[in-house]
PDB file of N, CA and C in Angstrom:
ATOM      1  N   UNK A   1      90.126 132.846 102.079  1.00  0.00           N
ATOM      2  CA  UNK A   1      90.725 132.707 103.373  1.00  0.00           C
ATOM      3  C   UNK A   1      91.615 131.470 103.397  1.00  0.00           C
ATOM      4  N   UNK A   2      92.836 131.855 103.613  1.00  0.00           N
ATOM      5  CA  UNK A   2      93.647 130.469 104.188  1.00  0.00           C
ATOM      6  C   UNK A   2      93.318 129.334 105.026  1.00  0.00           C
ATOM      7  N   UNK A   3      93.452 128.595 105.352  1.00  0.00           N
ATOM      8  CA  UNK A   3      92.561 127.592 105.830  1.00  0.00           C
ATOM      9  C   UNK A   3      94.829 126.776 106.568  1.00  0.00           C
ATOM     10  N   UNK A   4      94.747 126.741 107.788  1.00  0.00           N
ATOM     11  CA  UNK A   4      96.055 126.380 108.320  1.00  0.00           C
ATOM     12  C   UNK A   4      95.475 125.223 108.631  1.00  0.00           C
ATOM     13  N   UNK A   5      96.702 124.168 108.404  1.00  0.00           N
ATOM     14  CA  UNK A   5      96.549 122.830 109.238  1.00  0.00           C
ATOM     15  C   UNK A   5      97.015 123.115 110.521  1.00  0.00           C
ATOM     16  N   UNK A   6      96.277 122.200 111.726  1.00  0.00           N
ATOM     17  CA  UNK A   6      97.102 122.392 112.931  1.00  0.00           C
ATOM     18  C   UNK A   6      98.253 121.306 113.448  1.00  0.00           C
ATOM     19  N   UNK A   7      98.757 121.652 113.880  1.00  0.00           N
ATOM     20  CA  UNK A   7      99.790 121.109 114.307  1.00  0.00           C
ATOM     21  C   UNK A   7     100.168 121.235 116.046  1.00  0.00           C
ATOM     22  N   UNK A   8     100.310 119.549 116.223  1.00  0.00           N
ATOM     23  CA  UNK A   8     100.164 120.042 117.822  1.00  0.00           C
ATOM     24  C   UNK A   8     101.488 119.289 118.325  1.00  0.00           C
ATOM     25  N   UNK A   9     101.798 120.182 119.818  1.00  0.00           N
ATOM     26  CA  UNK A   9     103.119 119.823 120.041  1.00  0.00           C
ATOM     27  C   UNK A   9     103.207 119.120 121.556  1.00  0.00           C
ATOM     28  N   UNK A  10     103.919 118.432 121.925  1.00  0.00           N
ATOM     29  CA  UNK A  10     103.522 118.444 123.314  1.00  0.00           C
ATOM     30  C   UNK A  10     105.367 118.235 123.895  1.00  0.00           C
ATOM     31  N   UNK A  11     105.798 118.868 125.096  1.00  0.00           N
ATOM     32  CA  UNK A  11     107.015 118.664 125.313  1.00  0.00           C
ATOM     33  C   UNK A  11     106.650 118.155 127.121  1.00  0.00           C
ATOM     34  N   UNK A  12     107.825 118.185 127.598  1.00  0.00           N
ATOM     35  CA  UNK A  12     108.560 117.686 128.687  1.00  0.00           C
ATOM     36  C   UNK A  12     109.597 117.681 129.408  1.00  0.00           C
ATOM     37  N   UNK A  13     110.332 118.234 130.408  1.00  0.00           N
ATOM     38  CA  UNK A  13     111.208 118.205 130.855  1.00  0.00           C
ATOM     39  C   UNK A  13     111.426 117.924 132.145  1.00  0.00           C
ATOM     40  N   UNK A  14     112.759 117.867 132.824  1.00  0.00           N
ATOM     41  CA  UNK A  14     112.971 117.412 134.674  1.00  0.00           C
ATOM     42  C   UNK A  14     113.826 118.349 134.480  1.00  0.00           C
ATOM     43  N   UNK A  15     113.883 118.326 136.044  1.00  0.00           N
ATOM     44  CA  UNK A  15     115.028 119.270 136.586  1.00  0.00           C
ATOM     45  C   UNK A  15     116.227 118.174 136.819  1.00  0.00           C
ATOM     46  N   UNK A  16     117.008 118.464 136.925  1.00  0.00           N
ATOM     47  CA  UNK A  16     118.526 117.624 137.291  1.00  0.00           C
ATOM     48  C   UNK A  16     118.253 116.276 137.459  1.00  0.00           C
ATOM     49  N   UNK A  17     118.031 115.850 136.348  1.00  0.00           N
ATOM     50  CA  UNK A  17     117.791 114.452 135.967  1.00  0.00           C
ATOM     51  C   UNK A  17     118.973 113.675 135.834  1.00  0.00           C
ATOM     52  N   UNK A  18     119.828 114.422 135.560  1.00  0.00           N
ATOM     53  CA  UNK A  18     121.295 113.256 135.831  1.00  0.00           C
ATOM     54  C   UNK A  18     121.947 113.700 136.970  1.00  0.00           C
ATOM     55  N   UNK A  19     122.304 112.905 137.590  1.00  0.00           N
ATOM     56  CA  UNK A  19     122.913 113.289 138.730  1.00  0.00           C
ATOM     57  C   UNK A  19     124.278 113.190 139.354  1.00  0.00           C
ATOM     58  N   UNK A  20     124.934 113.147 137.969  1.00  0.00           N
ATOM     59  CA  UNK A  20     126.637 113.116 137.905  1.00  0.00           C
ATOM     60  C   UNK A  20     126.835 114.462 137.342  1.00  0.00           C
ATOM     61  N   UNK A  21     125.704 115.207 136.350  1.00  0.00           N
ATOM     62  CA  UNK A  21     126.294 116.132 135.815  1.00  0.00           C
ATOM     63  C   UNK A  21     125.703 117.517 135.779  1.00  0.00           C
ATOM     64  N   UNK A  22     124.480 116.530 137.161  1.00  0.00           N
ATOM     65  CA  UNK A  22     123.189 118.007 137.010  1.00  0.00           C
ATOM     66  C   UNK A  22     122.615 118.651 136.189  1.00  0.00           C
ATOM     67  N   UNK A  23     122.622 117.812 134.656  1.00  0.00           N
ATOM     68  CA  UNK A  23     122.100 118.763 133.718  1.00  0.00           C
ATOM     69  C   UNK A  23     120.645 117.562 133.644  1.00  0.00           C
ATOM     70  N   UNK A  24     119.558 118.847 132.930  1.00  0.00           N
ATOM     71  CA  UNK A  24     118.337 118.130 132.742  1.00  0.00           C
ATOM     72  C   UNK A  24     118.303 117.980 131.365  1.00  0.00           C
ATOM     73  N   UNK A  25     116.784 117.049 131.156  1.00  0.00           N
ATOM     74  CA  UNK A  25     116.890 116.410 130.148  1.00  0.00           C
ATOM     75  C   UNK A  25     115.285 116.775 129.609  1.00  0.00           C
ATOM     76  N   UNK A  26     115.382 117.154 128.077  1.00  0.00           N
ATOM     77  CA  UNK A  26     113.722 117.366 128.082  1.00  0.00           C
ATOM     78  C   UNK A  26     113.186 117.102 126.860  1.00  0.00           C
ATOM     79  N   UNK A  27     111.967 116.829 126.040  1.00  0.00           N
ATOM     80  CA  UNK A  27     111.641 115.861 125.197  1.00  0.00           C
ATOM     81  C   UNK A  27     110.635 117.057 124.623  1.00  0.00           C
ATOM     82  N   UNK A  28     110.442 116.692 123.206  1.00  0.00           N
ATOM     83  CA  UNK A  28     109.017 117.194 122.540  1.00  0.00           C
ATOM     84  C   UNK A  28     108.679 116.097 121.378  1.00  0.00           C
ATOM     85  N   UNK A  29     107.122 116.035 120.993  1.00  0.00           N
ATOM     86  CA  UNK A  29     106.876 115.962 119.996  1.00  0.00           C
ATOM     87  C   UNK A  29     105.869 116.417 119.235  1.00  0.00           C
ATOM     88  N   UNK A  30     106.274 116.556 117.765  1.00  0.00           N
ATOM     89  CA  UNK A  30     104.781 117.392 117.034  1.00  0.00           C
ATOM     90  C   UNK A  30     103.987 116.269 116.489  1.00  0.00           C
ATOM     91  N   UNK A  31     102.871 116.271 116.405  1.00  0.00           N
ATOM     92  CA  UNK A  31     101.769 116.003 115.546  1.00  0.00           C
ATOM     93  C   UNK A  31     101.546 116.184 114.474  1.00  0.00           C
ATOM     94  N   UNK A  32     101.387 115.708 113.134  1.00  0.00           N
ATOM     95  CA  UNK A  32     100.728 116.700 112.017  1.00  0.00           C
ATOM     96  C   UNK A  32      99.545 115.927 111.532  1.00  0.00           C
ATOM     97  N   UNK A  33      98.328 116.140 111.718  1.00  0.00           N
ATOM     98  CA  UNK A  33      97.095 115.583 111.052  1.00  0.00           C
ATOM     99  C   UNK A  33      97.488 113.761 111.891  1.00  0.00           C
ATOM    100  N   UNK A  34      97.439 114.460 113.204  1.00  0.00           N
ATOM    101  CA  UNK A  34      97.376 112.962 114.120  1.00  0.00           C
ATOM    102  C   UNK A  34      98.604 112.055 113.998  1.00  0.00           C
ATOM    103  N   UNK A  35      99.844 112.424 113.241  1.00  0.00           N
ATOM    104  CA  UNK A  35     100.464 111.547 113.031  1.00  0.00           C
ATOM    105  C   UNK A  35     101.494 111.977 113.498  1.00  0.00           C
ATOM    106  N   UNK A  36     102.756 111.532 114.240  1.00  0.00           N
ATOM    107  CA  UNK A  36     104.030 111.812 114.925  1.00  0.00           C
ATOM    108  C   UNK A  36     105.128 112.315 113.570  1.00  0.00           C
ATOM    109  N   UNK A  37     105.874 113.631 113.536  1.00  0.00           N
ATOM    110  CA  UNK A  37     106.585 113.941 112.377  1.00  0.00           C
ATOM    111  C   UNK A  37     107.533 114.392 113.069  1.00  0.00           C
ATOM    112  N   UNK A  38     107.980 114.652 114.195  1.00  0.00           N
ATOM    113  CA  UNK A  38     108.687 115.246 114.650  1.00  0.00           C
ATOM    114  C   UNK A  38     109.136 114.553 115.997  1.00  0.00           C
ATOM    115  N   UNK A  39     110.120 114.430 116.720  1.00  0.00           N
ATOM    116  CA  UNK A  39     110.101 113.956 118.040  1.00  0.00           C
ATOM    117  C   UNK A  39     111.915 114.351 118.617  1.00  0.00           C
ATOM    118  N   UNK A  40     111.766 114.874 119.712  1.00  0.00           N
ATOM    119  CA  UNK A  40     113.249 114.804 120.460  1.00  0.00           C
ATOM    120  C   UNK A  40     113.772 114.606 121.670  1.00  0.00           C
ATOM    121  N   UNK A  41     114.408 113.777 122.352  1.00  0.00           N
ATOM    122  CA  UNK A  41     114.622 114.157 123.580  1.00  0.00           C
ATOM    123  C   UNK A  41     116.150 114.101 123.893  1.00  0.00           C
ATOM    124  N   UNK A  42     116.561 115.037 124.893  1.00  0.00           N
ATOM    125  CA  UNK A  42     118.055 115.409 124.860  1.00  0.00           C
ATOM    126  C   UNK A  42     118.526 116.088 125.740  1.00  0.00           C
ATOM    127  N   UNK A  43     119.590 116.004 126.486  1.00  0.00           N
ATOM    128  CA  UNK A  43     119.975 117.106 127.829  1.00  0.00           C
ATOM    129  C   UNK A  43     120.399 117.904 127.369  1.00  0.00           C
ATOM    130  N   UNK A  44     119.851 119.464 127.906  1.00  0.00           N
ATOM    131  CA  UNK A  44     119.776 120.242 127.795  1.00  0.00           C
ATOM    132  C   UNK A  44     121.402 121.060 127.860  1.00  0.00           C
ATOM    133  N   UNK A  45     121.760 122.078 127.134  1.00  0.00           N
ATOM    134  CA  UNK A  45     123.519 122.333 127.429  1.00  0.00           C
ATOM    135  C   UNK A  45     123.799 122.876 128.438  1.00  0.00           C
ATOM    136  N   UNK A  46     122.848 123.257 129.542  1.00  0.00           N
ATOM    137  CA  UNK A  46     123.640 123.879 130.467  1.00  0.00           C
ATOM    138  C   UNK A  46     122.724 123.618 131.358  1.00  0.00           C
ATOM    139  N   UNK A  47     123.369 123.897 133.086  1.00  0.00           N
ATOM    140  CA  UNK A  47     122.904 123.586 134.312  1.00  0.00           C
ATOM    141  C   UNK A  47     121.707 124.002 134.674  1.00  0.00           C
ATOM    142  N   UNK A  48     120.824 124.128 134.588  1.00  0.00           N
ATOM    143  CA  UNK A  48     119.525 125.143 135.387  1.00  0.00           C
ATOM    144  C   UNK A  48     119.248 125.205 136.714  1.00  0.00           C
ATOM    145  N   UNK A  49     119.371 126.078 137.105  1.00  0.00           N
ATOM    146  CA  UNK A  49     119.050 126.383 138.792  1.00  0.00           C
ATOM    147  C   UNK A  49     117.844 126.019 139.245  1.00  0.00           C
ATOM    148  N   UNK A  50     116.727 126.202 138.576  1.00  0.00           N
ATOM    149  CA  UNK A  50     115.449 125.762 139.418  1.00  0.00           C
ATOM    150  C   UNK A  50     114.610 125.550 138.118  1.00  0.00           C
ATOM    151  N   UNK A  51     113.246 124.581 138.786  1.00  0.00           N
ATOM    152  CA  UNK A  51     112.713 124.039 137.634  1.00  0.00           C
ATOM    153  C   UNK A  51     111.897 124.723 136.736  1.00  0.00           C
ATOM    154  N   UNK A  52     111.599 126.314 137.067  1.00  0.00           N
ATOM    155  CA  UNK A  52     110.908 127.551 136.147  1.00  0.00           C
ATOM    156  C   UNK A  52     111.941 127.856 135.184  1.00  0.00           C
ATOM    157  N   UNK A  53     113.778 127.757 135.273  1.00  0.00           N
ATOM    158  CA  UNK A  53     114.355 127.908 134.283  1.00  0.00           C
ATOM    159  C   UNK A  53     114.441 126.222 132.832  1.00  0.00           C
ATOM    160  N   UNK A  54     114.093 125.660 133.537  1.00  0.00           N
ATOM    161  CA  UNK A  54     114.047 124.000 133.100  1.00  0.00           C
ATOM    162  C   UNK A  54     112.954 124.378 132.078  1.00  0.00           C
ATOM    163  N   UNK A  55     111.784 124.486 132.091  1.00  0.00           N
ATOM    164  CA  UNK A  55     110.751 124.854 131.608  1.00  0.00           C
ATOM    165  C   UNK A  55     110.810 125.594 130.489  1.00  0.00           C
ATOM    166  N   UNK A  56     111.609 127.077 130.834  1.00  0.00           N
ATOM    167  CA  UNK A  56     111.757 127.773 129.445  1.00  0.00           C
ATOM    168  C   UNK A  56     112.449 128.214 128.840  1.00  0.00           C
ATOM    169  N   UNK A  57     114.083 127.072 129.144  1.00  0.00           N
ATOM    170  CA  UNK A  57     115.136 126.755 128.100  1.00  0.00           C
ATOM    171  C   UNK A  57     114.079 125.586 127.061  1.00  0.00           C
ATOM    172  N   UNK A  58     112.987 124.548 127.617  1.00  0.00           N
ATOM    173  CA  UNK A  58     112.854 123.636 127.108  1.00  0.00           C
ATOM    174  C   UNK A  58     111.426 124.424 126.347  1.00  0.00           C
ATOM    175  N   UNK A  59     111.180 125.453 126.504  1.00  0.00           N
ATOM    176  CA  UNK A  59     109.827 125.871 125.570  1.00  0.00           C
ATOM    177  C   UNK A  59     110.457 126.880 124.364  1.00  0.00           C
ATOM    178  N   UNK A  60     111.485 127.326 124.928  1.00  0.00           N
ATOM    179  CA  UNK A  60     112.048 128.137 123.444  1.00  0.00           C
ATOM    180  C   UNK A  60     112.718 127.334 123.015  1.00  0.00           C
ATOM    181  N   UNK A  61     113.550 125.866 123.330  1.00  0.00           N
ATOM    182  CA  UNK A  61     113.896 124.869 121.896  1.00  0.00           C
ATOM    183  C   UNK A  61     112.422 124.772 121.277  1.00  0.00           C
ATOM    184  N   UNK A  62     111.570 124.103 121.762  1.00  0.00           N
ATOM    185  CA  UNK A  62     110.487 123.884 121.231  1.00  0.00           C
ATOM    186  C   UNK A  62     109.477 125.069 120.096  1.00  0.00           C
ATOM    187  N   UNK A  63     109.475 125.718 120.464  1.00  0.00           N
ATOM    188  CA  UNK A  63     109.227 126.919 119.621  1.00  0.00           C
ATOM    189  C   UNK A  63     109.880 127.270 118.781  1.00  0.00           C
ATOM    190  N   UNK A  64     111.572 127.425 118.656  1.00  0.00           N
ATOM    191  CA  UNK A  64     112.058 127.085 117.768  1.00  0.00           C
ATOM    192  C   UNK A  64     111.899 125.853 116.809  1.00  0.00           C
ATOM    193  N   UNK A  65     111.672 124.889 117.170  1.00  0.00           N
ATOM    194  CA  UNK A  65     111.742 123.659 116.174  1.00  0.00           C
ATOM    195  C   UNK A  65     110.476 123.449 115.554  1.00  0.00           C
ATOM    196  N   UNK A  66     109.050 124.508 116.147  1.00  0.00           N
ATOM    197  CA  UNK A  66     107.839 124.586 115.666  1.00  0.00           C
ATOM    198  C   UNK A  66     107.791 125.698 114.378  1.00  0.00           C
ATOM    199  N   UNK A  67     108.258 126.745 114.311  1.00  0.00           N
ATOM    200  CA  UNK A  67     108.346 127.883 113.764  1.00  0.00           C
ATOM    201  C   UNK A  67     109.697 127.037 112.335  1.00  0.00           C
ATOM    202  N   UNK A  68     110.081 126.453 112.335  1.00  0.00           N
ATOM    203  CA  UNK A  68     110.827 125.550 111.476  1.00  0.00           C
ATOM    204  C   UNK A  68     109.706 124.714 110.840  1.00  0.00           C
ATOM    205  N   UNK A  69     109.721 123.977 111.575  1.00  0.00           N
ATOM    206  CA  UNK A  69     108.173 122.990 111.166  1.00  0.00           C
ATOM    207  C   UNK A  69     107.132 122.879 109.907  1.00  0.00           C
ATOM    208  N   UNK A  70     106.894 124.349 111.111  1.00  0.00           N
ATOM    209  CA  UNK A  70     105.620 125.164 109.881  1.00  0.00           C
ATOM    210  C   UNK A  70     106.066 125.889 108.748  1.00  0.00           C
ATOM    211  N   UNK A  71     107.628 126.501 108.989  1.00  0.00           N
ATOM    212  CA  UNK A  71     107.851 126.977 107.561  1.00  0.00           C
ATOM    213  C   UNK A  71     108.253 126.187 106.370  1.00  0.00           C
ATOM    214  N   UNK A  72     108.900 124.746 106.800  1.00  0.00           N
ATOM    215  CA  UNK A  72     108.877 123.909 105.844  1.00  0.00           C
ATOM    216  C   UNK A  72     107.462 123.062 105.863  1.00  0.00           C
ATOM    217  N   UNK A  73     106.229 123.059 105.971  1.00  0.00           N
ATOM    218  CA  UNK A  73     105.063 122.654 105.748  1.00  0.00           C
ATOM    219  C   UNK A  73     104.660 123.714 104.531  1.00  0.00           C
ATOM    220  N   UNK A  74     104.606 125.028 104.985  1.00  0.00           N
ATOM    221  CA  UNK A  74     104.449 126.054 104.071  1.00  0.00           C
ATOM    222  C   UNK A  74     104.886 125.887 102.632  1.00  0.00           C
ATOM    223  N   UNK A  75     106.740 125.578 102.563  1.00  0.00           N
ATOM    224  CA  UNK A  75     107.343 125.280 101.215  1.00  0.00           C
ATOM    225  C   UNK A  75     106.995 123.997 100.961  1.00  0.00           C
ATOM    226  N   UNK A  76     106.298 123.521 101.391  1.00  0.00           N
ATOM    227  CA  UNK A  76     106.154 121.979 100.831  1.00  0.00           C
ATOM    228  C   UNK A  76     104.441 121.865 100.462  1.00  0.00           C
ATOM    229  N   UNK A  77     103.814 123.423 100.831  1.00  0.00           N
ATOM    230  CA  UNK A  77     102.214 123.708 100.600  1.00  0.00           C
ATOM    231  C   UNK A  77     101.646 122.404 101.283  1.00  0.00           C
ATOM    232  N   UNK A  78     101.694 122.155 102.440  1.00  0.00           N
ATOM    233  CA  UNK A  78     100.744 121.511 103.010  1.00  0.00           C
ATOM    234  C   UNK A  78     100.498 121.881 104.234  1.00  0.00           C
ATOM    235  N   UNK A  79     100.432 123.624 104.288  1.00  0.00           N
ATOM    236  CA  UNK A  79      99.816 124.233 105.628  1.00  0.00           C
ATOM    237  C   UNK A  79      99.170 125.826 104.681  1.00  0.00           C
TER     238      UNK A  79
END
């Protein structure tokens, strides 16, 4: 049986956090075996209308950059 390391992520975002340009701004970072390997924060490219769209422009970057993550953990055999 494979045996996966875990890897944990935690993100963040606001709604119209700048307020010259109305765009929001939203942050993640991963974990690997307790230790910070990953980290971003950055306004988002486009306007969001309300803060349920804020949320999951900022959970599919994140999922994207997890699914990356783990496949270079994989080629590097330490997952």
């Amino acid at each position: 049986m494979k045996r996966r390391t875990l890897i944990e992520a935690y993100s963040d975002s606001d709604w119209c956090g700048d307020k010259v340009d109305r765009r929001s701004t939203f942050g993640y970072l991963f974990l690997f075996l307790n230790a910070s390997v990953s980290w971003c924060s950055k306004k988002q490219s486009v306007v969001a209308l309300d803060t349920c769209e804020v949320e999951y422009l900022a959970s599919s970057e994140v999922a994207c950059q997890i699914l990356w993550l783990e496949s270079l953990l994989e080629e590097l055999k330490l997952n």
